[in-house]
Protein backbone atom coordinates (compact mmCIF):
# COMPACT_ATOMS: atom_id res chain seq x y z
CA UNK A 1 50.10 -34.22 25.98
CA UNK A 2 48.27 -30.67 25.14
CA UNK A 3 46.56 -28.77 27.85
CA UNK A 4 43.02 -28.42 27.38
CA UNK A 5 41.48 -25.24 27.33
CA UNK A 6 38.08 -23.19 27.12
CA UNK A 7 36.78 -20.08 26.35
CA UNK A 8 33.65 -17.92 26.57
CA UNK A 9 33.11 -14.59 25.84
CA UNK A 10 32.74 -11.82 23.28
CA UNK A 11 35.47 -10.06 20.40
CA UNK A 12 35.36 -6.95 18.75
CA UNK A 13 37.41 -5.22 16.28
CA UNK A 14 37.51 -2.51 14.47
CA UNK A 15 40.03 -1.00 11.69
CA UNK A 16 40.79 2.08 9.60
CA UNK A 17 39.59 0.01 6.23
CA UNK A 18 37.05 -0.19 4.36
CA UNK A 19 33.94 -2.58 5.64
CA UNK A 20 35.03 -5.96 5.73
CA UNK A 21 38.61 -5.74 6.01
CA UNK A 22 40.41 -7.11 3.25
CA UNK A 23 43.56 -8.40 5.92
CA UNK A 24 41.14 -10.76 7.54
CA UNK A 25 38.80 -12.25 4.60
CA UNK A 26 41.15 -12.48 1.41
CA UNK A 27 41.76 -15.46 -0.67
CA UNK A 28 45.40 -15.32 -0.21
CA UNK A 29 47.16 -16.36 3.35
CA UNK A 30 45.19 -14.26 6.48
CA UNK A 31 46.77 -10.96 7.20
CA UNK A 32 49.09 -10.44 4.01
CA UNK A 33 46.29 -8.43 2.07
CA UNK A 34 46.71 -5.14 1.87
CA UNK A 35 44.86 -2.83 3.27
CA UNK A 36 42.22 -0.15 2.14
CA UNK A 37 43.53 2.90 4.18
CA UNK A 38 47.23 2.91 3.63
CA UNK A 39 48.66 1.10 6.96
CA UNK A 40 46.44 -1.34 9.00
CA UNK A 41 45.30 0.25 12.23
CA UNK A 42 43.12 -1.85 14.57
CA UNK A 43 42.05 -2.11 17.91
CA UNK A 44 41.36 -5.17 18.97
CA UNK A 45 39.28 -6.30 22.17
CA UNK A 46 38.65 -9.90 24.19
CA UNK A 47 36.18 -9.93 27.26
CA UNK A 48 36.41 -13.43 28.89
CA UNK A 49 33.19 -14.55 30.60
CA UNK A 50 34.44 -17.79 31.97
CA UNK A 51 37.15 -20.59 30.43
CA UNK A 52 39.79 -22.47 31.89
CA UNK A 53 43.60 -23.50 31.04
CA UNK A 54 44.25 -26.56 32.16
CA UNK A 55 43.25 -26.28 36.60
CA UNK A 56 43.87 -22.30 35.73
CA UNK A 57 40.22 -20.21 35.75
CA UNK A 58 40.02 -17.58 33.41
């Protein structure tokens, strides 16, 4: 049996390509596009608000 989980709370990225990154929306399977700028460099950010694994609080 899976334990459930929840999450709530806010994402941002941000990249060295072009606007709307081409690694994320492409046709072909996510993250094999290449992208605009050479090498992919991102920063990536979570900020949980409230959730829960299983009894665990997050």
């Amino acid at each position: 049996m899976a334990t459930s989980w929840q999450l709530s709370g806010s994402y941002f990225e941000n990249c060295n390509c072009d606007v709307v990154c081409p690694c994320l929306v492409s046709t072909n399977a996510q993250l094999t596009s290449k992208p605009t700028q050479g090498v992919c460099d991102v920063a990536l950010v979570f900020h949980i608000d409230k959730g829960n694994y299983g009894d665990v609080r997050l």
